[in-house]
N, C-alpha and C. Protein backbone atom coordinates (compact mmCIF):
# COMPACT_ATOMS: atom_id res chain seq x y z
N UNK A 1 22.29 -12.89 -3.66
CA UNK A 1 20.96 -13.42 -3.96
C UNK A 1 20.40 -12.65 -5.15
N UNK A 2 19.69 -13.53 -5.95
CA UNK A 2 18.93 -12.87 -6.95
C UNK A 2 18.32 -11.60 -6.54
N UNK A 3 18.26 -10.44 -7.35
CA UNK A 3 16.95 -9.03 -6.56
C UNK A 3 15.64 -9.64 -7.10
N UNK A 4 15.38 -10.37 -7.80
CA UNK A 4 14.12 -10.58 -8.30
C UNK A 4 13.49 -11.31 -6.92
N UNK A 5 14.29 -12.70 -6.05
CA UNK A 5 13.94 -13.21 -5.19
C UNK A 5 13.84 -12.89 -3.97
N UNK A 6 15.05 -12.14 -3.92
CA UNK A 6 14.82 -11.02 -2.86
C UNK A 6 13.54 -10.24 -2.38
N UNK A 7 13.52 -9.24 -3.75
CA UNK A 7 12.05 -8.56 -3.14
C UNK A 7 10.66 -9.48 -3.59
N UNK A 8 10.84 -10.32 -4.25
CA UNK A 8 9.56 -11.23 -4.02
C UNK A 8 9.32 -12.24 -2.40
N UNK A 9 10.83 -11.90 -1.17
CA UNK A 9 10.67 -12.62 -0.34
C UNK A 9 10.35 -11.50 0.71
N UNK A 10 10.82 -10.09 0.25
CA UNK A 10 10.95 -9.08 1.15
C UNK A 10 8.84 -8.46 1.06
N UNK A 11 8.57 -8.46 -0.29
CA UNK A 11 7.28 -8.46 -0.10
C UNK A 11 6.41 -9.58 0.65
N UNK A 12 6.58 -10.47 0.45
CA UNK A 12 6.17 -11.65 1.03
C UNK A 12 5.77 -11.72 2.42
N UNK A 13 6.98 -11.21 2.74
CA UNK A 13 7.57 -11.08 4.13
C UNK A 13 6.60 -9.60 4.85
N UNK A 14 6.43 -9.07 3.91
CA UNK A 14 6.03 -8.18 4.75
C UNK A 14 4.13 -8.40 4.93
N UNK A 15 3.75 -8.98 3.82
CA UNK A 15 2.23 -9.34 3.66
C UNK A 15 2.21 -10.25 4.88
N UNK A 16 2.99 -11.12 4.90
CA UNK A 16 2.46 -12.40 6.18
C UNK A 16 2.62 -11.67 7.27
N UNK A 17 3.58 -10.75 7.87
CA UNK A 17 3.39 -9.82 8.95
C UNK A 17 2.36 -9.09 8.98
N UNK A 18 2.41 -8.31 7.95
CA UNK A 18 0.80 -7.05 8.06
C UNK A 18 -0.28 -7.63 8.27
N UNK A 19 -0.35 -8.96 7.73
CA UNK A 19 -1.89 -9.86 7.52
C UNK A 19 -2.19 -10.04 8.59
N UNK A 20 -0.90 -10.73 10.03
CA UNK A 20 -1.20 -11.33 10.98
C UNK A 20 -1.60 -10.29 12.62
N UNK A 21 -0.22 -8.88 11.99
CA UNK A 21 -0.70 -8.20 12.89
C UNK A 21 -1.73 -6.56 13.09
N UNK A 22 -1.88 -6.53 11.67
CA UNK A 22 -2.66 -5.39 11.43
C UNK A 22 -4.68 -5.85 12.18
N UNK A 23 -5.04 -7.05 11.91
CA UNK A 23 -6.26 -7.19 12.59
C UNK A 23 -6.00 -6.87 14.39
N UNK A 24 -4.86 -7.16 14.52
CA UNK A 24 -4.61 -6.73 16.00
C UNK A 24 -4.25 -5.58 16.67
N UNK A 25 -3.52 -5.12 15.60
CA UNK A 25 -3.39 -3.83 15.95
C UNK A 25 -4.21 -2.39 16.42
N UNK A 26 -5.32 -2.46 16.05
CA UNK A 26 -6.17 -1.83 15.95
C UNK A 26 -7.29 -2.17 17.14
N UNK A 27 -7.23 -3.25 17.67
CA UNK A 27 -8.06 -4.03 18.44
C UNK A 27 -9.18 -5.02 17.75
N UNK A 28 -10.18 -5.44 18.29
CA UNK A 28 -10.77 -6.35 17.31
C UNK A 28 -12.32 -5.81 17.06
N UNK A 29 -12.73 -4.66 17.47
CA UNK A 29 -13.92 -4.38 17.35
C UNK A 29 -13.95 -3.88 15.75
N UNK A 30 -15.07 -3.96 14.45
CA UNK A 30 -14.87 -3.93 13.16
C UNK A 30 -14.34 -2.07 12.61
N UNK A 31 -14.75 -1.33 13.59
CA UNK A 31 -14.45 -0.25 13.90
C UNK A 31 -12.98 0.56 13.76
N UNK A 32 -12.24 -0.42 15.08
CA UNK A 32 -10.79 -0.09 14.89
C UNK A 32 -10.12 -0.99 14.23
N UNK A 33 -10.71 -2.19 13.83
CA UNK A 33 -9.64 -2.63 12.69
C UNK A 33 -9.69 -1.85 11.51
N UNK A 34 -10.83 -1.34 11.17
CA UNK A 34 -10.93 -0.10 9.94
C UNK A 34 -9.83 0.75 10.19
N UNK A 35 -10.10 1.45 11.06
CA UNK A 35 -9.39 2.41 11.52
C UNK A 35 -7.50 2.13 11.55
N UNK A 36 -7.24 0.71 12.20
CA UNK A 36 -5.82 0.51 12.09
C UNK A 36 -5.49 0.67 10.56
N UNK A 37 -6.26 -0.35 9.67
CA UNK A 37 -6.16 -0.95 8.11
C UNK A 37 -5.95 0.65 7.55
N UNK A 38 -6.85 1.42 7.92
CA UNK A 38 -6.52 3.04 7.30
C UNK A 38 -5.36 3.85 7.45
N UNK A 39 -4.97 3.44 9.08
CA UNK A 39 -3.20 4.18 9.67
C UNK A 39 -2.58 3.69 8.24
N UNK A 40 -2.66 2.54 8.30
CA UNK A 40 -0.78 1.67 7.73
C UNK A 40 -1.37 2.45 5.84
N UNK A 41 -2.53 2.04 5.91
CA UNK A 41 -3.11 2.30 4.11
C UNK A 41 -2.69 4.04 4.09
N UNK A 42 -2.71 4.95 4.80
CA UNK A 42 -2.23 6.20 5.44
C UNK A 42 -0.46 6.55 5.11
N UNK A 43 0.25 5.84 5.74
CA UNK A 43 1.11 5.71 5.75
C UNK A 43 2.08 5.69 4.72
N UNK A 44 1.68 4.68 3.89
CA UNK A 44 1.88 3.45 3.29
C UNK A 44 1.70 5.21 1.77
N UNK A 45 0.86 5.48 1.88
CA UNK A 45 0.57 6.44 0.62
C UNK A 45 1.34 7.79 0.55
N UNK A 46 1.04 8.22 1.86
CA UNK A 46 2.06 9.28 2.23
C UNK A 46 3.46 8.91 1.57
N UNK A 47 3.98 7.78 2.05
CA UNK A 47 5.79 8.00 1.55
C UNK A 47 5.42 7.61 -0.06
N UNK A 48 4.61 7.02 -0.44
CA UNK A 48 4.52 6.80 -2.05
C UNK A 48 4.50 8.13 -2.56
N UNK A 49 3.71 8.70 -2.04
CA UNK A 49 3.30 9.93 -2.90
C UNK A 49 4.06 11.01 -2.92
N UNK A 50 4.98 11.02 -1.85
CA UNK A 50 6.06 11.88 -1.57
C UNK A 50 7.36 11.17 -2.37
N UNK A 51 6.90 10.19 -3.06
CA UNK A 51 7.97 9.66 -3.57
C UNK A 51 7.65 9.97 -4.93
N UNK A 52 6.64 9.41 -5.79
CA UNK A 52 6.11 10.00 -7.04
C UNK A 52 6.60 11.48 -6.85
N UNK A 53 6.42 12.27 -6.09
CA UNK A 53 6.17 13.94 -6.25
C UNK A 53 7.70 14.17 -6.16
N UNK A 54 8.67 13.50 -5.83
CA UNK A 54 10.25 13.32 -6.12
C UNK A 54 10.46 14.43 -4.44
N UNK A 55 9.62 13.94 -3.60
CA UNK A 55 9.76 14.50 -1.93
C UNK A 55 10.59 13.55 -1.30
N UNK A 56 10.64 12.65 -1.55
CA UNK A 56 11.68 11.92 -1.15
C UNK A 56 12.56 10.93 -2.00
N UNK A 57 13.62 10.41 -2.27
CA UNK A 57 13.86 9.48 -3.13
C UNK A 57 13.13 8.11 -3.21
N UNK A 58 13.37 7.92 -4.12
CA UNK A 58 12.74 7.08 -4.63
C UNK A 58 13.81 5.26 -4.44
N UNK A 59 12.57 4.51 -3.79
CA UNK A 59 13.82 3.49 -2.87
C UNK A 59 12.90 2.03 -3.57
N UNK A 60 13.37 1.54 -4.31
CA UNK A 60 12.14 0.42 -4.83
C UNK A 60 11.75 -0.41 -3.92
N UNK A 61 12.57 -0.58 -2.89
CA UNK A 61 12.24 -2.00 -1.83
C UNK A 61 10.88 -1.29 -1.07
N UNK A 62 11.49 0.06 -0.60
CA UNK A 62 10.41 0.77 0.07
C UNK A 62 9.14 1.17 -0.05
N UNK A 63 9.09 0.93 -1.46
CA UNK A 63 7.89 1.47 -2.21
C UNK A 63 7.81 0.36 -2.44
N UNK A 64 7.77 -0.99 -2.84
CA UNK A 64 7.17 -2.56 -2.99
C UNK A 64 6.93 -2.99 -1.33
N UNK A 65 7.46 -2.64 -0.67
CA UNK A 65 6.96 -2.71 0.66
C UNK A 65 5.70 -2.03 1.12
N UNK A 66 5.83 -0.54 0.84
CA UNK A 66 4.30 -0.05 0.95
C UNK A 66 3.21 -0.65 0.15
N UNK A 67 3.32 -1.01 -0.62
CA UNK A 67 2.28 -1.42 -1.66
C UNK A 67 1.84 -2.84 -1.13
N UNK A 68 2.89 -3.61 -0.42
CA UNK A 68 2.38 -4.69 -0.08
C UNK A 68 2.10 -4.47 1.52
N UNK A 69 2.57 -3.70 1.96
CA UNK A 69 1.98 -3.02 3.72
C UNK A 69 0.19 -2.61 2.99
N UNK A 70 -0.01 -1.87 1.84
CA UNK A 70 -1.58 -1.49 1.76
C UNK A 70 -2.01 -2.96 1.02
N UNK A 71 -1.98 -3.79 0.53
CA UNK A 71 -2.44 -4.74 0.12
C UNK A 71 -2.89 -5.79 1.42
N UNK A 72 -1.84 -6.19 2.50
CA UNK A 72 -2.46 -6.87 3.18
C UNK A 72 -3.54 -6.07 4.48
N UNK A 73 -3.65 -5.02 4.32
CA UNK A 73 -4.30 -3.98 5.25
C UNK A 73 -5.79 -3.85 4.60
N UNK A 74 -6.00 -4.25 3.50
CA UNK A 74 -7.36 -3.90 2.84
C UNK A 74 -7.83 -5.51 2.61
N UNK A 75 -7.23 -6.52 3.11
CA UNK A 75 -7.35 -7.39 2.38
C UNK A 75 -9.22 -8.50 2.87
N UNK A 76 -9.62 -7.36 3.68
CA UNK A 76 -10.77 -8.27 4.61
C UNK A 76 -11.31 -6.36 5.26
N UNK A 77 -10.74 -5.39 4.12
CA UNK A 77 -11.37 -4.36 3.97
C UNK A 77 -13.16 -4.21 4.84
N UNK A 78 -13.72 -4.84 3.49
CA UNK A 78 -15.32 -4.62 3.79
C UNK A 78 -15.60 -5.42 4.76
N UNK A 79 -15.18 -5.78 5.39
CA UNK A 79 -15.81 -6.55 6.53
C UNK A 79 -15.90 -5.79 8.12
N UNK A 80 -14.96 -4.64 7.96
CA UNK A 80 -14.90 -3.61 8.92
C UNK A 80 -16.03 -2.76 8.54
N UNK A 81 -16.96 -2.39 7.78
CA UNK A 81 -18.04 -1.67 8.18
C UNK A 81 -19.55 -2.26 8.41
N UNK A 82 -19.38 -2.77 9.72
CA UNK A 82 -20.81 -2.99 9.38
C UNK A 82 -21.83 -2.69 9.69
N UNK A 83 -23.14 -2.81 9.82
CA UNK A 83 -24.43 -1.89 9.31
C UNK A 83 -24.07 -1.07 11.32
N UNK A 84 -24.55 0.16 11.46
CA UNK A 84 -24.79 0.44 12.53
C UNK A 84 -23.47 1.17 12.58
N UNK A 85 -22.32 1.26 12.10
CA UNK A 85 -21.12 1.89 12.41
C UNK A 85 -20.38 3.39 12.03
N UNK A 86 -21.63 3.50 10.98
CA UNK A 86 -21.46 5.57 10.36
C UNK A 86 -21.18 6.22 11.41
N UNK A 87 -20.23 6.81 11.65
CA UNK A 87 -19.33 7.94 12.19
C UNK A 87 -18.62 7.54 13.63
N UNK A 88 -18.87 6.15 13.87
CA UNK A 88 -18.22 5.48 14.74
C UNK A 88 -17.05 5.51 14.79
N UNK A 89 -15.77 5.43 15.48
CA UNK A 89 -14.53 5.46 15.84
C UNK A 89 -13.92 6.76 16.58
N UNK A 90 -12.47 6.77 16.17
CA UNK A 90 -12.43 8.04 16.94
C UNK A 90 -10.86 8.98 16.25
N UNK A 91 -11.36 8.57 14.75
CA UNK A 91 -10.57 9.47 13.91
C UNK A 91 -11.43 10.55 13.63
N UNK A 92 -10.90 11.37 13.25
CA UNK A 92 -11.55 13.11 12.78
C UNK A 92 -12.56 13.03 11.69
N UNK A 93 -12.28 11.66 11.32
CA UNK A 93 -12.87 11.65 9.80
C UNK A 93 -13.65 9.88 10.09
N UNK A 94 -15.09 9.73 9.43
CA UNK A 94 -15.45 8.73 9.52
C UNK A 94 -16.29 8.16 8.75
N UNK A 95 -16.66 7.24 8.84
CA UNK A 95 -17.57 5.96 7.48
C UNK A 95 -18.74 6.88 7.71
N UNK A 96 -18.95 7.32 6.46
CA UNK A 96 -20.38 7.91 6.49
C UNK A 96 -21.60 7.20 5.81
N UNK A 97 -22.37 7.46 6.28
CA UNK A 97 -23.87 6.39 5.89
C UNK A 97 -23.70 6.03 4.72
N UNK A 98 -23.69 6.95 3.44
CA UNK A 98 -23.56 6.38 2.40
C UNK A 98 -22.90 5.23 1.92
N UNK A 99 -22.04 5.09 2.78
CA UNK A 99 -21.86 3.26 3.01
C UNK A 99 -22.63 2.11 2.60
N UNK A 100 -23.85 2.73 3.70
CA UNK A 100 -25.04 1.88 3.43
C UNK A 100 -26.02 2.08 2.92
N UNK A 101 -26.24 3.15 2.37
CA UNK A 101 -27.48 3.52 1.39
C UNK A 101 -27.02 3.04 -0.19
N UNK A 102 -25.76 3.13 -0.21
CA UNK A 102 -24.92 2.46 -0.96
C UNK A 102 -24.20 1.25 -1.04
N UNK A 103 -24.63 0.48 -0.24
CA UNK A 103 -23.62 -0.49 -0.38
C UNK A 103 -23.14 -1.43 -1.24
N UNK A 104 -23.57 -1.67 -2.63
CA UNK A 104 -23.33 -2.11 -3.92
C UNK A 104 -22.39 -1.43 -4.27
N UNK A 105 -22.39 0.09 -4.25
CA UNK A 105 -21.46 0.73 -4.55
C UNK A 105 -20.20 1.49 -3.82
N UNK A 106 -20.13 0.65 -2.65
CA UNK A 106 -19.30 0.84 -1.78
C UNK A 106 -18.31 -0.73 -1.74
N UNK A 107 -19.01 -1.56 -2.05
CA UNK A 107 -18.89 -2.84 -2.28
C UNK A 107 -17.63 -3.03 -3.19
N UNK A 108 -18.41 -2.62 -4.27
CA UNK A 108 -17.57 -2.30 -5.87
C UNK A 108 -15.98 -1.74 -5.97
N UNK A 109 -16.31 -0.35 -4.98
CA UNK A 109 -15.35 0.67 -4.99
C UNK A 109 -14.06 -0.06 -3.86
N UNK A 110 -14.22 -1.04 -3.00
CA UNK A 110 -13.27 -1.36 -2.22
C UNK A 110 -12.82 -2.96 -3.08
N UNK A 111 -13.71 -3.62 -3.65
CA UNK A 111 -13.44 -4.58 -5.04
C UNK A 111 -11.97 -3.89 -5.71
N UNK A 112 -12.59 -2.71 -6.25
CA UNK A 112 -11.84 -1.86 -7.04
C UNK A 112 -10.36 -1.72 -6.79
N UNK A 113 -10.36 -1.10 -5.58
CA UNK A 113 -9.23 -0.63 -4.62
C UNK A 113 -8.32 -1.57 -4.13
N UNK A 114 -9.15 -2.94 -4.05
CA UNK A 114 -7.62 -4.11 -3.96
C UNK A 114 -7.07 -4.43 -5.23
N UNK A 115 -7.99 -4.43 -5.83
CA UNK A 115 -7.48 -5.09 -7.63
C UNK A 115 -6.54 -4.02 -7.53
N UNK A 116 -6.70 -2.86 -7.80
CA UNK A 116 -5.61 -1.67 -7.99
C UNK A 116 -4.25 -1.80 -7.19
N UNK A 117 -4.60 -2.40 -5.89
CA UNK A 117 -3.38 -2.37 -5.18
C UNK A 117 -2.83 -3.81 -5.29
N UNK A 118 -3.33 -4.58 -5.46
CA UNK A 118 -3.07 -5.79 -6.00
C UNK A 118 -1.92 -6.02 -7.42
N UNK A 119 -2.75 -5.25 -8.54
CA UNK A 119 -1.68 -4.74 -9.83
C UNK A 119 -0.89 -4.06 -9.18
N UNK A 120 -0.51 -3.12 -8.25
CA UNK A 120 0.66 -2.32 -8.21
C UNK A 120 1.73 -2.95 -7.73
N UNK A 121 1.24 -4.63 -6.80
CA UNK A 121 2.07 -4.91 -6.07
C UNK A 121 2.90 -5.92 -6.98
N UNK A 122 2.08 -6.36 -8.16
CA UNK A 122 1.98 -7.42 -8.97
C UNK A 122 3.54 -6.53 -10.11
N UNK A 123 3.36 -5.29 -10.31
CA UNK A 123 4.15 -4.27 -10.92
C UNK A 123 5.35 -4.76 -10.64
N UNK A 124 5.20 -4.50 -9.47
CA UNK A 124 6.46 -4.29 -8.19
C UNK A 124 7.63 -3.10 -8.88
N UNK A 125 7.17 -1.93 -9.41
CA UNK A 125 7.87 -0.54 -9.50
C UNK A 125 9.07 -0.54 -8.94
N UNK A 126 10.21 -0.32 -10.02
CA UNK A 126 11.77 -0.48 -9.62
C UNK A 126 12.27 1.19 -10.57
N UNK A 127 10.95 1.95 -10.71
CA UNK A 127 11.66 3.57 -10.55
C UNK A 127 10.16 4.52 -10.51
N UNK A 128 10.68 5.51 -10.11
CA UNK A 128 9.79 6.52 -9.53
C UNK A 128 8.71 6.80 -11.00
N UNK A 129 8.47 6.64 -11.77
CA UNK A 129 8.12 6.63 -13.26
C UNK A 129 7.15 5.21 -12.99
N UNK A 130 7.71 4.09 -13.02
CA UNK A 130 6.75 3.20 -12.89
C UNK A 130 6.00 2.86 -11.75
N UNK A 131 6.42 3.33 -10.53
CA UNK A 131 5.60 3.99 -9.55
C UNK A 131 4.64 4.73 -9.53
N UNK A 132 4.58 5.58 -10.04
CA UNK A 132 3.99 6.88 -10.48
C UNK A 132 2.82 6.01 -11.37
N UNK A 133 3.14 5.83 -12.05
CA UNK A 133 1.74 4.65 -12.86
C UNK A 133 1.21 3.65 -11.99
N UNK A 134 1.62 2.85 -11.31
CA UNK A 134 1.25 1.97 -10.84
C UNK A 134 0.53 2.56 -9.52
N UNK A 135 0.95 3.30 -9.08
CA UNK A 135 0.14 4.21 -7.89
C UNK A 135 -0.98 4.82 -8.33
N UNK A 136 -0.91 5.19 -9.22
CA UNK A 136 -1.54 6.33 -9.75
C UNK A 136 -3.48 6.34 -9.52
N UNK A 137 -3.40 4.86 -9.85
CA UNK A 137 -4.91 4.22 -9.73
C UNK A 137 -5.46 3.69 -8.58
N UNK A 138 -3.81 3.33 -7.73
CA UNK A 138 -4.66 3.49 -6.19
C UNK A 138 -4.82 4.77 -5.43
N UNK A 139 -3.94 5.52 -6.02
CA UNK A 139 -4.38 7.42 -5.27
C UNK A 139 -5.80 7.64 -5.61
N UNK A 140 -6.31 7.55 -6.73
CA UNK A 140 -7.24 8.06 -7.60
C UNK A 140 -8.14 7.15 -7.00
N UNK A 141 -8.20 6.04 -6.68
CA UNK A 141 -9.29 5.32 -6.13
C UNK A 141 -9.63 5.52 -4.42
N UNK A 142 -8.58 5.51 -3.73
CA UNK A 142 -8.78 6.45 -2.67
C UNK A 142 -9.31 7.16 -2.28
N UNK A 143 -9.26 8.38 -3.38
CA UNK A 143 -9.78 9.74 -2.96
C UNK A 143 -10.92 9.89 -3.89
N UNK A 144 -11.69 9.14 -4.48
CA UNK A 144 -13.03 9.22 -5.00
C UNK A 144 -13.83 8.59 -3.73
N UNK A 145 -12.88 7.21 -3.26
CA UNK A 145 -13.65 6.66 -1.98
C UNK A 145 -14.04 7.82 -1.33
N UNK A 146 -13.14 8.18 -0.88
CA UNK A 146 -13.29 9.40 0.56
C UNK A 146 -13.92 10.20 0.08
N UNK A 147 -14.33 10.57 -1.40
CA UNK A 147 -15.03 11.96 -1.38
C UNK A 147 -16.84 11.15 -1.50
N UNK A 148 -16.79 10.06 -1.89
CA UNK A 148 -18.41 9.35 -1.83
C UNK A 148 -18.79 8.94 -0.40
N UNK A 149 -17.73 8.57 0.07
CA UNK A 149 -18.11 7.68 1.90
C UNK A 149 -17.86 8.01 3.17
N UNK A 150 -16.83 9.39 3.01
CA UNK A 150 -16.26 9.63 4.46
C UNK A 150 -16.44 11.02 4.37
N UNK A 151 -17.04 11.44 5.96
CA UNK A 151 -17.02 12.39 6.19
C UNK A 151 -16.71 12.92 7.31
N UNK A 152 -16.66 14.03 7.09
CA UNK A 152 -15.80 14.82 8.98
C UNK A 152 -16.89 14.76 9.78
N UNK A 153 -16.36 14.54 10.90
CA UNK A 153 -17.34 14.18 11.94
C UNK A 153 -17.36 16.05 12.78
């Protein structure tokens, strides 16, 4: 089989799974679907980034798979916080108000964060180099999130 069709079926494949079972996973309150959408978005960055940092090899299917495991996990993102839910759940770390004192700019910043993961998936990175770029802007968007919206409980 073509590799081009391949991993355009192997991504595919993995978005229509994540899409269908990541709202479930988590349960259905807006809370722990955040919370699931964050595991896999968690996950999903960890082996990238250990892959950019040359911690693990570098596997293109695996890394177009994560990218499309965090793409369908964010994909109904903002709809998991809503008003009343700052420091709710029962990770270590949680949606902090500024959420909502902000929410234009919380709005924006998760806008932001699919487009980013959206281009990376759109990339589809076939070496640790174009990985490394294509990640690069969803790490960086990540961790500005977390340093404006989340805080330790």
């Amino acid at each position: 089989m073509n590799p081009v069709l391949l991993r355009t079926a192997l991504i595919g494949s993995a978005i229509a799974v994540a899409s269908v079972t990541l709202p479930l996973a988590g349960g259905h309150s807006p809370v722990e679907q955040r919370e699931a959408a964050m595991k896999e978005v968690g996950k999903s960055t960890k082996l990238l980034g250990e892959m950019v940092k040359g911690e693990t090899a570098f596997d293109d299917a695996a890394a177009n798979e994560a990218l499309a495991t965090m793409a369908a996990a964010v994909t109904d993102f903002g709809t998991y916080f809503p008003e009343g839910t700052a420091l709710a759940g029962e990770n270590e770390n949680a949606a902090g108000e500024a959420i909502w004192t902000d929410r234009d700019g919380f709005d924006a910043a998760v806008t932001e964060f699919r487009q980013d993961i959206a281009a990376a998936v759109e990339a589809a990175p076939q070496s640790k180099d174009a990985l490394a770029t294509s990640f690069g802007a969803v790490a960086q968007n990540c961790k500005s999130c977390h340093e404006d919206y989340r805080v330790k409980k």
